[in-house]
PDB file of N, CA and C in Angstrom:
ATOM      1  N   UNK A   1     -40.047 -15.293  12.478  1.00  0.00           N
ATOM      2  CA  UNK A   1     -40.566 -15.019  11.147  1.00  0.00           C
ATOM      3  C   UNK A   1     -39.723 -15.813  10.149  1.00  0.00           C
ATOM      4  N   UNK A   2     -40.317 -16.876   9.672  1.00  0.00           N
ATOM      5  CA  UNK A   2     -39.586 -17.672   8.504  1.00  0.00           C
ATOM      6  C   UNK A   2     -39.045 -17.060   7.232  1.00  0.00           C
ATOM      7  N   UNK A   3     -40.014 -15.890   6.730  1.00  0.00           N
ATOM      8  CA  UNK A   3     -39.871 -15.301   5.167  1.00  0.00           C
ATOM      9  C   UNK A   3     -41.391 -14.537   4.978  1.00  0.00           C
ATOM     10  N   UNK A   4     -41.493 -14.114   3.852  1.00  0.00           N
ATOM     11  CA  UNK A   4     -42.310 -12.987   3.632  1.00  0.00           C
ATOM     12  C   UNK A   4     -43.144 -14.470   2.390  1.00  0.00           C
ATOM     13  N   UNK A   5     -44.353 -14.672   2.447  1.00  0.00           N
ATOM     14  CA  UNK A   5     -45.595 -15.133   1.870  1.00  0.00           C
ATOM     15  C   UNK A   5     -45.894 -14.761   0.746  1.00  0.00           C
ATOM     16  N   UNK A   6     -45.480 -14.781  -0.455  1.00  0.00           N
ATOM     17  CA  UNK A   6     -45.916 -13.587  -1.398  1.00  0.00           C
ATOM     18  C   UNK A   6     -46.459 -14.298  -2.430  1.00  0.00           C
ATOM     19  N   UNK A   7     -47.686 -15.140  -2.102  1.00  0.00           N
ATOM     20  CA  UNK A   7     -48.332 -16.118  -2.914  1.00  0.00           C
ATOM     21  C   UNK A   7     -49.313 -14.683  -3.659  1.00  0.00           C
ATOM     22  N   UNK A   8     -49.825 -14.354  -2.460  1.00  0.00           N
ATOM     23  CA  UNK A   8     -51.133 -13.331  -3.244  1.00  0.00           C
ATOM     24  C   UNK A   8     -50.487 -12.468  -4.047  1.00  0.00           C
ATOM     25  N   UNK A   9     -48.981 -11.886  -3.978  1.00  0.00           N
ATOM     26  CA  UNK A   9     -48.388 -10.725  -5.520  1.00  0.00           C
ATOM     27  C   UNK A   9     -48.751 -11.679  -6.550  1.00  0.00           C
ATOM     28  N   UNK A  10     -47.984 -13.090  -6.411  1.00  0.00           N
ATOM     29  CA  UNK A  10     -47.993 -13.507  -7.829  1.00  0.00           C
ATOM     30  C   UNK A  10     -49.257 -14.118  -8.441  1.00  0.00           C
ATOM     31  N   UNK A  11     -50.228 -14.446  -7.682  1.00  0.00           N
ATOM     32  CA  UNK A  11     -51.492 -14.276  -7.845  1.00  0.00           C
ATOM     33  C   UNK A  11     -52.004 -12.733  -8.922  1.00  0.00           C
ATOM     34  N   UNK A  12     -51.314 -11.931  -8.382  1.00  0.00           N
ATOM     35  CA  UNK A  12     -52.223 -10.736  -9.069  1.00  0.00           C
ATOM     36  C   UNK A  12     -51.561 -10.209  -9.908  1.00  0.00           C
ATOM     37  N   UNK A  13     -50.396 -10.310  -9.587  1.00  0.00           N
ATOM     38  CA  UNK A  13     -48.867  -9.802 -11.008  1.00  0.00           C
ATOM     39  C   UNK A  13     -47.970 -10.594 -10.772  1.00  0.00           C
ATOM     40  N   UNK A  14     -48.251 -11.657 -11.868  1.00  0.00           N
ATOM     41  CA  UNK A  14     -47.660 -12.768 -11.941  1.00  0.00           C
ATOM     42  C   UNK A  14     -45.998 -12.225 -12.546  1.00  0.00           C
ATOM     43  N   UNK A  15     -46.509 -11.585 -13.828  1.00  0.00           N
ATOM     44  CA  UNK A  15     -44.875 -11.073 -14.451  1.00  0.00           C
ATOM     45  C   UNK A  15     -44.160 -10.631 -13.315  1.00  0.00           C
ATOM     46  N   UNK A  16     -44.817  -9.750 -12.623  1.00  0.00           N
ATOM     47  CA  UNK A  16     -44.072  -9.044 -11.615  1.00  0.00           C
ATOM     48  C   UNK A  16     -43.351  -9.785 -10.478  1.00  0.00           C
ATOM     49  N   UNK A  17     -44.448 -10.678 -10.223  1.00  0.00           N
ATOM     50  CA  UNK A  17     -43.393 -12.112  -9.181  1.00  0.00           C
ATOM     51  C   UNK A  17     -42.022 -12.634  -9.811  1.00  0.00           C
ATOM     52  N   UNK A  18     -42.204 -12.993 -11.299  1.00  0.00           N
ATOM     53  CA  UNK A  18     -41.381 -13.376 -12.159  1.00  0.00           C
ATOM     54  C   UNK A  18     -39.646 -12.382 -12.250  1.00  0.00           C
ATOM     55  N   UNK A  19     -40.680 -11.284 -12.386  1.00  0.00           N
ATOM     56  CA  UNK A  19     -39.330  -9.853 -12.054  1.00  0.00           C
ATOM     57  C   UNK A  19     -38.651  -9.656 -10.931  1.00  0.00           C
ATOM     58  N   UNK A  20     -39.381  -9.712  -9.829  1.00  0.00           N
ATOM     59  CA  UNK A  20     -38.678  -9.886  -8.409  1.00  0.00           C
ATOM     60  C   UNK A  20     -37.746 -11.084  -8.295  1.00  0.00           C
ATOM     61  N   UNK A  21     -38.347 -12.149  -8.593  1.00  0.00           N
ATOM     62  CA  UNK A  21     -37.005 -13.383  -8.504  1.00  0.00           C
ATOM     63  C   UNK A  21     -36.410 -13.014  -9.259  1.00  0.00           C
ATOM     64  N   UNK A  22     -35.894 -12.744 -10.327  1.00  0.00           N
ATOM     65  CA  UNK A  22     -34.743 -12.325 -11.008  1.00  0.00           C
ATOM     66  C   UNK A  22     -33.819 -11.308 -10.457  1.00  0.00           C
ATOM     67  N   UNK A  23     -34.655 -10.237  -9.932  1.00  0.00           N
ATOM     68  CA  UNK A  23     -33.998  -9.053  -9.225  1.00  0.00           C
ATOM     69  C   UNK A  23     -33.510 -10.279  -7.978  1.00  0.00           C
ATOM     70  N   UNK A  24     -33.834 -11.027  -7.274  1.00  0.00           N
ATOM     71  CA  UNK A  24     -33.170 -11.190  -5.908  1.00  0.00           C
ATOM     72  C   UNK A  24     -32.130 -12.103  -6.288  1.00  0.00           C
ATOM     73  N   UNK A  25     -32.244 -12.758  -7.554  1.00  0.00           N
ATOM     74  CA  UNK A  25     -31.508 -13.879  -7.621  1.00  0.00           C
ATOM     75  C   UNK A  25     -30.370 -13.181  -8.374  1.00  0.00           C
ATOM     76  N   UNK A  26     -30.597 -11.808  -9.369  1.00  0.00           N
ATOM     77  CA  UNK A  26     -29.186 -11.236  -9.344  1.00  0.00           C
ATOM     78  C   UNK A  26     -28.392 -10.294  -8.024  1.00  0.00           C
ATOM     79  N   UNK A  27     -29.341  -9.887  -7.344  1.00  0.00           N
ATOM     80  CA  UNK A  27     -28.710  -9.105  -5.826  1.00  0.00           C
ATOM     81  C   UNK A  27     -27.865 -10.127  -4.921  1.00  0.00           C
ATOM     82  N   UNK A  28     -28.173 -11.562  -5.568  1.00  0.00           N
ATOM     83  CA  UNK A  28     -27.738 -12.571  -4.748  1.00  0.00           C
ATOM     84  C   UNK A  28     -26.507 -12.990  -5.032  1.00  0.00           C
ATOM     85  N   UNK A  29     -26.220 -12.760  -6.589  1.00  0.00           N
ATOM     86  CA  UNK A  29     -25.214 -13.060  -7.284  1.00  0.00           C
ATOM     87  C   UNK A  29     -24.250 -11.412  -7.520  1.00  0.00           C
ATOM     88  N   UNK A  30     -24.502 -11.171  -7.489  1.00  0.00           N
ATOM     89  CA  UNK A  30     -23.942  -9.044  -7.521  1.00  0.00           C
ATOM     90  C   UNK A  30     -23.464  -9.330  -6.209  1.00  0.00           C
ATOM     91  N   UNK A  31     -24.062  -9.124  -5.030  1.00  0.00           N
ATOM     92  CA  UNK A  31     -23.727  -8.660  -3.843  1.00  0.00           C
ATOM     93  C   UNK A  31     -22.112  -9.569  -3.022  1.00  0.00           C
ATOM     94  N   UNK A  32     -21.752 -10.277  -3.446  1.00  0.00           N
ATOM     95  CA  UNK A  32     -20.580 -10.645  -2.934  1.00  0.00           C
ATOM     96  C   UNK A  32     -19.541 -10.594  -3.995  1.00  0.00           C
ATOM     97  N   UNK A  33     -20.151 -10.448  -5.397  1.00  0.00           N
ATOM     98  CA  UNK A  33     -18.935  -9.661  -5.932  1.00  0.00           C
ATOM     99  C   UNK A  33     -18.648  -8.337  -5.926  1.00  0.00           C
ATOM    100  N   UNK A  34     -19.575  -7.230  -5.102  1.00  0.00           N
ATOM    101  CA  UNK A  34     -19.173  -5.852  -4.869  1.00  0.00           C
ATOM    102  C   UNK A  34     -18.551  -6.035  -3.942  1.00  0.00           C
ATOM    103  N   UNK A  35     -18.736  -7.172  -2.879  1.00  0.00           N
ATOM    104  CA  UNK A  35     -18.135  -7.225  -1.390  1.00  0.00           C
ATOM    105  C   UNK A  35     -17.115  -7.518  -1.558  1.00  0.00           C
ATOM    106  N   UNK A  36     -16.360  -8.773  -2.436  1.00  0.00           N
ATOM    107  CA  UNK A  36     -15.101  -8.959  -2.978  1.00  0.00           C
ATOM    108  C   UNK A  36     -14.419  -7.681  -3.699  1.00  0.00           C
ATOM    109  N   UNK A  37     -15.088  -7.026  -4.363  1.00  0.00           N
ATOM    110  CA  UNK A  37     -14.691  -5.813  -5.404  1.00  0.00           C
ATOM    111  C   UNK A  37     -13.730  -4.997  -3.994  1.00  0.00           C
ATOM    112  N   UNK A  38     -14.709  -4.421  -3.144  1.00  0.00           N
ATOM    113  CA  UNK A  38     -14.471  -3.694  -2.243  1.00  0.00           C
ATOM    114  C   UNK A  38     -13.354  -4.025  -1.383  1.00  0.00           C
ATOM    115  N   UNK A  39     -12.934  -5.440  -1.076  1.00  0.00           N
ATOM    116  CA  UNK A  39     -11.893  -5.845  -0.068  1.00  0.00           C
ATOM    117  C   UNK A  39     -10.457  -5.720  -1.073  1.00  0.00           C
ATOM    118  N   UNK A  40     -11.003  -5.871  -1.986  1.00  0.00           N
ATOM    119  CA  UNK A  40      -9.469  -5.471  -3.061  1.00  0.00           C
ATOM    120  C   UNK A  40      -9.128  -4.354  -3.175  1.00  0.00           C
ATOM    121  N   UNK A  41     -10.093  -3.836  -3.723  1.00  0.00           N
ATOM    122  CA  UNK A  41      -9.810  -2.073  -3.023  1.00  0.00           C
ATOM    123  C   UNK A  41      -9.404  -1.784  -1.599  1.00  0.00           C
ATOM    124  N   UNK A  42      -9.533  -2.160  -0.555  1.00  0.00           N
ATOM    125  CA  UNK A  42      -9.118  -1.984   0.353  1.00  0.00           C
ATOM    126  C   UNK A  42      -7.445  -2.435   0.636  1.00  0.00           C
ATOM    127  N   UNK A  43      -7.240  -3.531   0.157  1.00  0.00           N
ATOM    128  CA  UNK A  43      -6.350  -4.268   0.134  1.00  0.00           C
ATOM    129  C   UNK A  43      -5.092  -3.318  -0.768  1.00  0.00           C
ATOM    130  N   UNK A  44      -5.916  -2.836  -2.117  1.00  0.00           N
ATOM    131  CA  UNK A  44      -4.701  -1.826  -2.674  1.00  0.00           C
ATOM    132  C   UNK A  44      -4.458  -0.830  -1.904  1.00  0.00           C
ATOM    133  N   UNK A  45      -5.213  -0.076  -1.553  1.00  0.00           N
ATOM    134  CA  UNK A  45      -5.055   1.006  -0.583  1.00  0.00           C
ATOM    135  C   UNK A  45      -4.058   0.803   0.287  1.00  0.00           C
ATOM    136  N   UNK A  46      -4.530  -0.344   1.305  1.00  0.00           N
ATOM    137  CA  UNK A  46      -3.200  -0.379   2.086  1.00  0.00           C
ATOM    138  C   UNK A  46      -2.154  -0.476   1.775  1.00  0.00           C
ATOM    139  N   UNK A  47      -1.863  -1.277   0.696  1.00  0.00           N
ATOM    140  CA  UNK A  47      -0.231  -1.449  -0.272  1.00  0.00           C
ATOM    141  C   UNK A  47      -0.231  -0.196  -0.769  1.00  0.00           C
ATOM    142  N   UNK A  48      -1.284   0.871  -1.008  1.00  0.00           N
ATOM    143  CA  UNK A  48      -0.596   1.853  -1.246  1.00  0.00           C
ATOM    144  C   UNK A  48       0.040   2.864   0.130  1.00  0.00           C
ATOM    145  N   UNK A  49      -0.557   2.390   0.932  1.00  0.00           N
ATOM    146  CA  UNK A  49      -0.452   3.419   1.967  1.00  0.00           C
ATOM    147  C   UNK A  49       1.046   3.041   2.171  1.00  0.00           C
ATOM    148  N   UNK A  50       1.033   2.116   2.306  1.00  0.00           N
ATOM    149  CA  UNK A  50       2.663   1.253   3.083  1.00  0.00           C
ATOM    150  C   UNK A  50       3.640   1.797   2.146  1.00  0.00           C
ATOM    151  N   UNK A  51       3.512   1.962   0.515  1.00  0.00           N
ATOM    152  CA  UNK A  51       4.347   2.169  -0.442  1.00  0.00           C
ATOM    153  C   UNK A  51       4.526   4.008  -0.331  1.00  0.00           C
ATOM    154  N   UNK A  52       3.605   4.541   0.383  1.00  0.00           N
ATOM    155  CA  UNK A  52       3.553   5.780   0.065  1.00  0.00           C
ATOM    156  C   UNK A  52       4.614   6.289   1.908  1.00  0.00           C
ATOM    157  N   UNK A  53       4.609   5.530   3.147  1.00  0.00           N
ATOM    158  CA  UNK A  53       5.249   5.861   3.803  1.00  0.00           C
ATOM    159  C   UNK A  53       6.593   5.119   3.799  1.00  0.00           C
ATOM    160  N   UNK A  54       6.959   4.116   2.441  1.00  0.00           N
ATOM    161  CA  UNK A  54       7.935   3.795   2.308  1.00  0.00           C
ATOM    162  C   UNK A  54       8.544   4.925   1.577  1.00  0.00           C
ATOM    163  N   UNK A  55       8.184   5.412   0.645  1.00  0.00           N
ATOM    164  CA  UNK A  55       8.869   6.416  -0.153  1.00  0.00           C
ATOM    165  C   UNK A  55       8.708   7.903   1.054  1.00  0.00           C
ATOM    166  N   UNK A  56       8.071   8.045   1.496  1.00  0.00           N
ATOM    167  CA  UNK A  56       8.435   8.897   2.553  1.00  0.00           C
ATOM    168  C   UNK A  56       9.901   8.805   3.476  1.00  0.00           C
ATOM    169  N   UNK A  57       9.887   7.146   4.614  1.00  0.00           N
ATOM    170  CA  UNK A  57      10.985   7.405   4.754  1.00  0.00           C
ATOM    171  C   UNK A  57      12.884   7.312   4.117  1.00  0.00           C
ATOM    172  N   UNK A  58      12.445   7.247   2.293  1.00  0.00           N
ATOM    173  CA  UNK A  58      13.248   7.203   1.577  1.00  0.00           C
ATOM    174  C   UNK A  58      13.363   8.302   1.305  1.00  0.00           C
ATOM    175  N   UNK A  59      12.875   9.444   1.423  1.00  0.00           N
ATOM    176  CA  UNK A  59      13.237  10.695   0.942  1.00  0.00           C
ATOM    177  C   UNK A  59      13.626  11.641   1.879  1.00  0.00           C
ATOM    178  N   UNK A  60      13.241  11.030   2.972  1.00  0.00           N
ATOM    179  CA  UNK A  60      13.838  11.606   4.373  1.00  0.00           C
ATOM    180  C   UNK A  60      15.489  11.112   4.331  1.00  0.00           C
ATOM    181  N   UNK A  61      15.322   9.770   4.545  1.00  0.00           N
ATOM    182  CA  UNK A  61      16.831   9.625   4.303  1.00  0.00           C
ATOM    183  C   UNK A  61      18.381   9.737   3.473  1.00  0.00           C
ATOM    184  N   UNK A  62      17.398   9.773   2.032  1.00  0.00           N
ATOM    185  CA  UNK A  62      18.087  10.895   1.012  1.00  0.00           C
ATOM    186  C   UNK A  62      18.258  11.974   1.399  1.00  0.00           C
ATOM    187  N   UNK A  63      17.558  12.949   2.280  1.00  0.00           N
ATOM    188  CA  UNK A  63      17.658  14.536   2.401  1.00  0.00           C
ATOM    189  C   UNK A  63      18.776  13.985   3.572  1.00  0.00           C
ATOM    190  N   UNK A  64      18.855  13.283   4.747  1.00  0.00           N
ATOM    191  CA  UNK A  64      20.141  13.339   5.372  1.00  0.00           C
ATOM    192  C   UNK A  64      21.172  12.971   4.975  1.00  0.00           C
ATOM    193  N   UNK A  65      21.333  11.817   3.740  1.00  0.00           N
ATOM    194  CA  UNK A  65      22.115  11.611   3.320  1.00  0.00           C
ATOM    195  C   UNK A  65      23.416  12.474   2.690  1.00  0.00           C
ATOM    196  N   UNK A  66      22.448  13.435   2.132  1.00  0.00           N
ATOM    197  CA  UNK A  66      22.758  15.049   1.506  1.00  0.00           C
ATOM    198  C   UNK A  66      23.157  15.952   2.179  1.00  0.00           C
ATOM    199  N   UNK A  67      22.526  15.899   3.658  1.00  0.00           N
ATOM    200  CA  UNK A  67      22.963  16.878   4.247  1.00  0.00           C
ATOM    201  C   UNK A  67      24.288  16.590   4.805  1.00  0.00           C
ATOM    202  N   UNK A  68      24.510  15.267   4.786  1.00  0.00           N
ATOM    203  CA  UNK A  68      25.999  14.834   5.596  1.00  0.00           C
ATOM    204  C   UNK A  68      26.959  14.677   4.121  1.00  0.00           C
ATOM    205  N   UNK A  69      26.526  14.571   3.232  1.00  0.00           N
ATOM    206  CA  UNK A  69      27.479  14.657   2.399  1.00  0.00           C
ATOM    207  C   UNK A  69      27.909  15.841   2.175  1.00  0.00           C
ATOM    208  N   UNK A  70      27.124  16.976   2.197  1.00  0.00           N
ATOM    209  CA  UNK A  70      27.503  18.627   1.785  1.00  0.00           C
ATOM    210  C   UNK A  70      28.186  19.190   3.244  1.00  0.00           C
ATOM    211  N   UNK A  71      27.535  18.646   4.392  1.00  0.00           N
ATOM    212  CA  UNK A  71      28.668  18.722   5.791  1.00  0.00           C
ATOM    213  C   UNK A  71      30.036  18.269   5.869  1.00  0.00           C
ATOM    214  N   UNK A  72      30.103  17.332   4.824  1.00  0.00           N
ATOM    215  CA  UNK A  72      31.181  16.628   4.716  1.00  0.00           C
ATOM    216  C   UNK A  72      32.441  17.252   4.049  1.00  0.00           C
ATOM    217  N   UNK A  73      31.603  17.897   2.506  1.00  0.00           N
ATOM    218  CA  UNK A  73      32.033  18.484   1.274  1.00  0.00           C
ATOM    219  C   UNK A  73      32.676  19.631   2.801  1.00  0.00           C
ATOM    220  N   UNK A  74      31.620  20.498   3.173  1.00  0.00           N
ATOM    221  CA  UNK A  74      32.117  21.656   4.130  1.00  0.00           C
ATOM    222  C   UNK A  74      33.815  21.442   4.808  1.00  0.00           C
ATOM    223  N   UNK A  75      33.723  20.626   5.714  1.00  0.00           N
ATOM    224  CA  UNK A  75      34.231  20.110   6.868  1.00  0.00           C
ATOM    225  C   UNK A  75      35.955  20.344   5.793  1.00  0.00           C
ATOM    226  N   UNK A  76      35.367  19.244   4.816  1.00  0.00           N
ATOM    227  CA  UNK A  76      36.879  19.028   3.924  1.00  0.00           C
ATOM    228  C   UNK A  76      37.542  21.128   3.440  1.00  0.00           C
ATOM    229  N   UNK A  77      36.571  21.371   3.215  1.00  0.00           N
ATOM    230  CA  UNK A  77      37.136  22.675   2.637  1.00  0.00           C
ATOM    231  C   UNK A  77      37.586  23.105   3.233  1.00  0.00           C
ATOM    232  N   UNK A  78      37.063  23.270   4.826  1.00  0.00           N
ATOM    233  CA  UNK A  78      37.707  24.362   6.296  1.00  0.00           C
ATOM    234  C   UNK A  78      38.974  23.890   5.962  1.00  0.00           C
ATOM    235  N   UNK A  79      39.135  22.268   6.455  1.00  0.00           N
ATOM    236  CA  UNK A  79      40.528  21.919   6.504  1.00  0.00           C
ATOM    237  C   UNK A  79      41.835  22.333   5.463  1.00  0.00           C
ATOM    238  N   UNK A  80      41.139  22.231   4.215  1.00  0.00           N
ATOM    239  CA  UNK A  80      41.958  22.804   3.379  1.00  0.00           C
ATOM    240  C   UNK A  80      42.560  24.757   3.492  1.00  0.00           C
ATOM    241  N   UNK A  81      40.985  24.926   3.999  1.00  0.00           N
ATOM    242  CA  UNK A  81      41.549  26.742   4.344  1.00  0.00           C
ATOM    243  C   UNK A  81      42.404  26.767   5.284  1.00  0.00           C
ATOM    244  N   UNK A  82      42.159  26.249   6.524  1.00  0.00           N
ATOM    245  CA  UNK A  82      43.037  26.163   7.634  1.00  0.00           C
ATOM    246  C   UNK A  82      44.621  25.436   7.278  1.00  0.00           C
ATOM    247  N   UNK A  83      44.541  24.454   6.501  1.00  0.00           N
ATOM    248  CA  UNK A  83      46.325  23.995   5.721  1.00  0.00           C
ATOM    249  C   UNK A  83      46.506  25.229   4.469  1.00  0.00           C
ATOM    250  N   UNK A  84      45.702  26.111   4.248  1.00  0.00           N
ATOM    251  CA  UNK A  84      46.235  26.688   3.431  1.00  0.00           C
ATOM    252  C   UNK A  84      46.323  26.311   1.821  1.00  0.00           C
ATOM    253  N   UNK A  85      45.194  25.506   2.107  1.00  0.00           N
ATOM    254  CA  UNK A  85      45.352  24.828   0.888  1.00  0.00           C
ATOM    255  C   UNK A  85      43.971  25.861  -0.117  1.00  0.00           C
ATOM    256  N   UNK A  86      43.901  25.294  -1.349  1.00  0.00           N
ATOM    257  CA  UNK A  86      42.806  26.008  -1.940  1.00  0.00           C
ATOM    258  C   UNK A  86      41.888  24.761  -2.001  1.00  0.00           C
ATOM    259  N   UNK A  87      40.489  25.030  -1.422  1.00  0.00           N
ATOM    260  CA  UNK A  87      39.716  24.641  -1.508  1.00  0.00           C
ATOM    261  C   UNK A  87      39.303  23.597  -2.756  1.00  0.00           C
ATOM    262  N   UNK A  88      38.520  22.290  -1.975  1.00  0.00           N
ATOM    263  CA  UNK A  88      38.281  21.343  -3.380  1.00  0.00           C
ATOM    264  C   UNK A  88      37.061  20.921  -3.532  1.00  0.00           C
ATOM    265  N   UNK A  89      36.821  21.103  -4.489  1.00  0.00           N
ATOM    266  CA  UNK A  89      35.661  20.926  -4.915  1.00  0.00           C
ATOM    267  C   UNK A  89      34.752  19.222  -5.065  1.00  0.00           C
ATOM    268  N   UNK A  90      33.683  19.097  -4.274  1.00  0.00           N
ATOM    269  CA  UNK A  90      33.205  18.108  -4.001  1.00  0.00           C
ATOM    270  C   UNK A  90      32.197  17.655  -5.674  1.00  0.00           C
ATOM    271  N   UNK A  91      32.384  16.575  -6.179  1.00  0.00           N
ATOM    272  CA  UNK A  91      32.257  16.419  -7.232  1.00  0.00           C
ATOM    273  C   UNK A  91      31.556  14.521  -7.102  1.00  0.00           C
ATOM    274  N   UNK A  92      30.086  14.171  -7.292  1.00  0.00           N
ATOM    275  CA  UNK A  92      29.582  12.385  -7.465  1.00  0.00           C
ATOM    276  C   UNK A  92      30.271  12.060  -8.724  1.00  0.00           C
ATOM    277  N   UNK A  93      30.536  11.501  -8.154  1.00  0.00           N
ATOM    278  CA  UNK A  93      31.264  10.802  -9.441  1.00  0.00           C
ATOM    279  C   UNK A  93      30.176   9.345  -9.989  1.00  0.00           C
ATOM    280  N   UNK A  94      30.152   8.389 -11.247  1.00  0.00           N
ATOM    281  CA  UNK A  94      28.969   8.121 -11.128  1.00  0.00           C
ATOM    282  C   UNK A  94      28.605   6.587 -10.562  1.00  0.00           C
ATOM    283  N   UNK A  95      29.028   6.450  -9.785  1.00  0.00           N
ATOM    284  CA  UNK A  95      28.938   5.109  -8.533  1.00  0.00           C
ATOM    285  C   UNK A  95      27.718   6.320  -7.416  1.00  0.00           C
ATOM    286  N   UNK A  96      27.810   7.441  -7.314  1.00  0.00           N
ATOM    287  CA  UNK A  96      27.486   8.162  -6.128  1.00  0.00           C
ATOM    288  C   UNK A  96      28.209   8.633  -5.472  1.00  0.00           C
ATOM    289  N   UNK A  97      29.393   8.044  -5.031  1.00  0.00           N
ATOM    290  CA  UNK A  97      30.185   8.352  -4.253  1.00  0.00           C
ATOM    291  C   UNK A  97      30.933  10.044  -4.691  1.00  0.00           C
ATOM    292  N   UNK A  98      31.685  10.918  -3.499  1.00  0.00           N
ATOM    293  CA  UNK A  98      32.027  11.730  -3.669  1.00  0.00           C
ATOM    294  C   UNK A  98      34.062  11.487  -3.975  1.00  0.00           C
ATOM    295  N   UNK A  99      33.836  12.223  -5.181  1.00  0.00           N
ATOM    296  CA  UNK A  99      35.432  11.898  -5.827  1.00  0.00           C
ATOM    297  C   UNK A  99      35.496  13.684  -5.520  1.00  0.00           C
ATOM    298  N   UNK A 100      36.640  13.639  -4.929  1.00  0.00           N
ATOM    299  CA  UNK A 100      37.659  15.212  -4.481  1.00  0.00           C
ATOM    300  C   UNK A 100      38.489  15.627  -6.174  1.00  0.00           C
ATOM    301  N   UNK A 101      38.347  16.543  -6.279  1.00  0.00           N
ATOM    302  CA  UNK A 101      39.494  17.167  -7.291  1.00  0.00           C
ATOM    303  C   UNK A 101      39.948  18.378  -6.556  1.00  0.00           C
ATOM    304  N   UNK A 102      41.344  18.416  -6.441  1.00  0.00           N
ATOM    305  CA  UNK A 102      41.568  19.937  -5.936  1.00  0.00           C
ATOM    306  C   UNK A 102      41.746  21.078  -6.978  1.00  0.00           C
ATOM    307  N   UNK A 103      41.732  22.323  -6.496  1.00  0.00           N
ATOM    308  CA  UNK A 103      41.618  23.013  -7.367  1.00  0.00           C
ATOM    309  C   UNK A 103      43.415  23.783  -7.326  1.00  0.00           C
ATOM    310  N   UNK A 104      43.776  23.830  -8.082  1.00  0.00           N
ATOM    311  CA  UNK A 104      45.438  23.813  -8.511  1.00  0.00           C
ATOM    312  C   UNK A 104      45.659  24.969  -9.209  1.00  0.00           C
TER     313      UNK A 104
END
């Protein structure tokens, strides 16, 4: 089948032949910019997806980070109970890092 014959529409509704080519000749021109529209959208999505299990395993590793720093903060205090010392207080100082002050 080569194509559809449509001498006799425009024969009988000529405007209307006139209207159909316009309609196909914009579906012709529309249709690969929704198809483009759509692959960009797709395309963000995935950069979002990737950005969204990047910040996932960044907040995982912040929460261990935390947990070994407050294990840490711990660990230091026993030692101080066990020397008899008075306990010191774990304090970020603002680099992040943990700066000791004892308590006196």
């Amino acid at each position: 089948m080569d194509g559809i014959d449509l001498s006799w529409f425009a024969s009988i509704h000529p405007e209307l032949y006139g209207l159909l080519g316009t309609v196909l000749i914009g579906c012709k021109r529309i249709f690969p910019l929704i198809r483009k529209n759509i692959e960009i959208k797709q395309s963000t999505l995935d950069c979002l997806i990737r950005i969204e299990n990047l910040t996932k395993e960044s907040i995982a590793i912040t929460q261990e980070n935390n947990r070994i720093i407050k294990t840490l903060a711990t660990k230091d205090d026993m030692i101080n109970v066990l020397l008899k010392k008075e306990p010191a207080l774990a304090v970020l100082n603002s680099s992040g890092s943990i700066a000791k002050q004892g308590i006196s």
